[in-house]
C-alpha atoms as a PDB file:
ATOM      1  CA  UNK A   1     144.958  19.830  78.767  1.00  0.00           C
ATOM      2  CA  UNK A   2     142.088  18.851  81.266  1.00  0.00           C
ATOM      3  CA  UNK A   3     142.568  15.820  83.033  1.00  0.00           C
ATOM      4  CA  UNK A   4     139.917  13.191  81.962  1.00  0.00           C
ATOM      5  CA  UNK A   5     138.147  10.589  84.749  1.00  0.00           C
ATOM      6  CA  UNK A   6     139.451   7.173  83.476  1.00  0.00           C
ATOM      7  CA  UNK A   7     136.893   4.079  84.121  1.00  0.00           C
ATOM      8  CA  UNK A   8     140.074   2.846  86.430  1.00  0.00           C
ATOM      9  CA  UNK A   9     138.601   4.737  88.935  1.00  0.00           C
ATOM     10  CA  UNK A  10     136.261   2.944  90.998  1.00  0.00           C
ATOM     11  CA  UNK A  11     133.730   5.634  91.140  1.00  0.00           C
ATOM     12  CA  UNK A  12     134.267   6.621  87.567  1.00  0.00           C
ATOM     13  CA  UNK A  13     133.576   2.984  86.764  1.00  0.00           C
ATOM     14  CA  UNK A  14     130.108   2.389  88.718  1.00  0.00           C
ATOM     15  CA  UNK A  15     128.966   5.394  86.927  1.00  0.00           C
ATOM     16  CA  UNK A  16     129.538   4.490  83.667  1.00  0.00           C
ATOM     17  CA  UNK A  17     128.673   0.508  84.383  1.00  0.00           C
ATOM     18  CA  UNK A  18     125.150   1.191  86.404  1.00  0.00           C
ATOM     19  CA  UNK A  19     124.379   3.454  83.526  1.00  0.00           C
ATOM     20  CA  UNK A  20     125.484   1.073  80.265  1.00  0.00           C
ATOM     21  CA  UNK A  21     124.074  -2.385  81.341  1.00  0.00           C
ATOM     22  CA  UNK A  22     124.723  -3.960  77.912  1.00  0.00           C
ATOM     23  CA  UNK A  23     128.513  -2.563  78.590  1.00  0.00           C
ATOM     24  CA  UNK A  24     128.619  -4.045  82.379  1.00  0.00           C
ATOM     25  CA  UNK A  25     126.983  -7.502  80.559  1.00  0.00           C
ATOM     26  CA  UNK A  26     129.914  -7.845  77.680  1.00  0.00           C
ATOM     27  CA  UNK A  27     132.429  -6.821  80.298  1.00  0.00           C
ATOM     28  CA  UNK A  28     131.717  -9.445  82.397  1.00  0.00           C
ATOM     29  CA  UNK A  29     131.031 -11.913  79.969  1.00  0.00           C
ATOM     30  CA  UNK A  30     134.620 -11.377  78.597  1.00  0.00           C
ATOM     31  CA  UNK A  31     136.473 -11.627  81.941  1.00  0.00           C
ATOM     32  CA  UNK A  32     135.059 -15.093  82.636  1.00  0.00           C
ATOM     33  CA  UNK A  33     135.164 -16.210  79.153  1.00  0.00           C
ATOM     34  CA  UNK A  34     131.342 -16.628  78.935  1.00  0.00           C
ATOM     35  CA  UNK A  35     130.386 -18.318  74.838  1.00  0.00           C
ATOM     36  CA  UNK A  36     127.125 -19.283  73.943  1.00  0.00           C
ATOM     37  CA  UNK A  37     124.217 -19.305  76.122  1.00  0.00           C
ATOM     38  CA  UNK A  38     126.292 -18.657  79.195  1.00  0.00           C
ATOM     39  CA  UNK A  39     126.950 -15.285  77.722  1.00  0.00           C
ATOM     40  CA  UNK A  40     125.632 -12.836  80.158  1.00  0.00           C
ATOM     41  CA  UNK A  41     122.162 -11.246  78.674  1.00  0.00           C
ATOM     42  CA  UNK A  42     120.607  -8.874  81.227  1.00  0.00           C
ATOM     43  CA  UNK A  43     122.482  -7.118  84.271  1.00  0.00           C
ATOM     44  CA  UNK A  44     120.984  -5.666  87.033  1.00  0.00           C
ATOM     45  CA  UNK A  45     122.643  -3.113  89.752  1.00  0.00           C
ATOM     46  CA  UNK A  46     120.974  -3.611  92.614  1.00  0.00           C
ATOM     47  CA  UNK A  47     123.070  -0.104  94.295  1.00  0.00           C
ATOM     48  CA  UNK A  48     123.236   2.179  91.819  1.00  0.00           C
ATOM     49  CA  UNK A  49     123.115   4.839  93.604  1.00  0.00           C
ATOM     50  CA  UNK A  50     126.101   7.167  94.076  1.00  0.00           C
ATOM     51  CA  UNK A  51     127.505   8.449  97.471  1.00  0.00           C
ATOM     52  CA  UNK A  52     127.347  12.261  97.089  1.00  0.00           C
ATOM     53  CA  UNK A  53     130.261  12.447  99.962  1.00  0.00           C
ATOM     54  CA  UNK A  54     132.249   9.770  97.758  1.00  0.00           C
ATOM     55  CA  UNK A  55     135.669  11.307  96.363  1.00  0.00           C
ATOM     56  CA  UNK A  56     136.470  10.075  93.007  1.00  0.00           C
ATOM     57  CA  UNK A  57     139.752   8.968  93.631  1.00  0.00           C
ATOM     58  CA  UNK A  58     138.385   6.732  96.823  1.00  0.00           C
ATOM     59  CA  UNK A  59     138.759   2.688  96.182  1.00  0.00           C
ATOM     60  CA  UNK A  60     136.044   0.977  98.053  1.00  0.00           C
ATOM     61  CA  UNK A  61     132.975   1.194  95.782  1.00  0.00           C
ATOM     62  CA  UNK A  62     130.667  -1.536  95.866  1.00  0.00           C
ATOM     63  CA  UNK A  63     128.914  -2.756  92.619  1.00  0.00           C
ATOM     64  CA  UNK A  64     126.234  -5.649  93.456  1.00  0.00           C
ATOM     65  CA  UNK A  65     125.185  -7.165  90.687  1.00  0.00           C
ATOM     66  CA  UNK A  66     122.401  -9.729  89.545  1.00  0.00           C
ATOM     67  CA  UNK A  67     123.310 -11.140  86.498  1.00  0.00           C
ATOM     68  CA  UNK A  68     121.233 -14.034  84.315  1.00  0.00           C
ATOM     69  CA  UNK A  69     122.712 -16.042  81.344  1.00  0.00           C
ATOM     70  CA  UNK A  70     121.276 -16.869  77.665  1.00  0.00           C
ATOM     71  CA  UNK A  71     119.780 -19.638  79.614  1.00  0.00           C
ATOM     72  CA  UNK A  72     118.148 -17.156  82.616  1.00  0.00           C
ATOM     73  CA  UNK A  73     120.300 -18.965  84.958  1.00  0.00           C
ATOM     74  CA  UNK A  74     121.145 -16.681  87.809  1.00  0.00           C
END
């Protein structure tokens, strides 16, 4: 069986997150309980750009993120 890149990697998960904005939105609306109009509506990765010389296995990606509520608080 092949092995399969899990989104617990930290590369693995940029990828998928900087690529799936609506994901990376309901994500983090769900870890800090967001309801309403504090729910997060737009995302955007402002370093989505992946380190060619980055091994997938490595733990120090950074993910900066501008996020603005129902509201278009920031």
């Amino acid at each position: 069986m092949k092995d399969l890149l899990t989104p617990k990697l930290d590369l693995v998960f940029k990828m998928l997150f900087t690529s799936e904005t609506e994901l990376l939105a309901d994500l983090i609306s769900s870890v800090l309980k967001l309801s309403g109009n504090r729910r997060i509506r737009h995302v955007k990765v402002k370093n989505p750009i992946l380190n060619p010389e980055e091994e997938v296995r490595q733990k120090f990606v950074i993910l900066d993120i501008l996020a603005t509520d129902r509201k278009g608080r920031q």
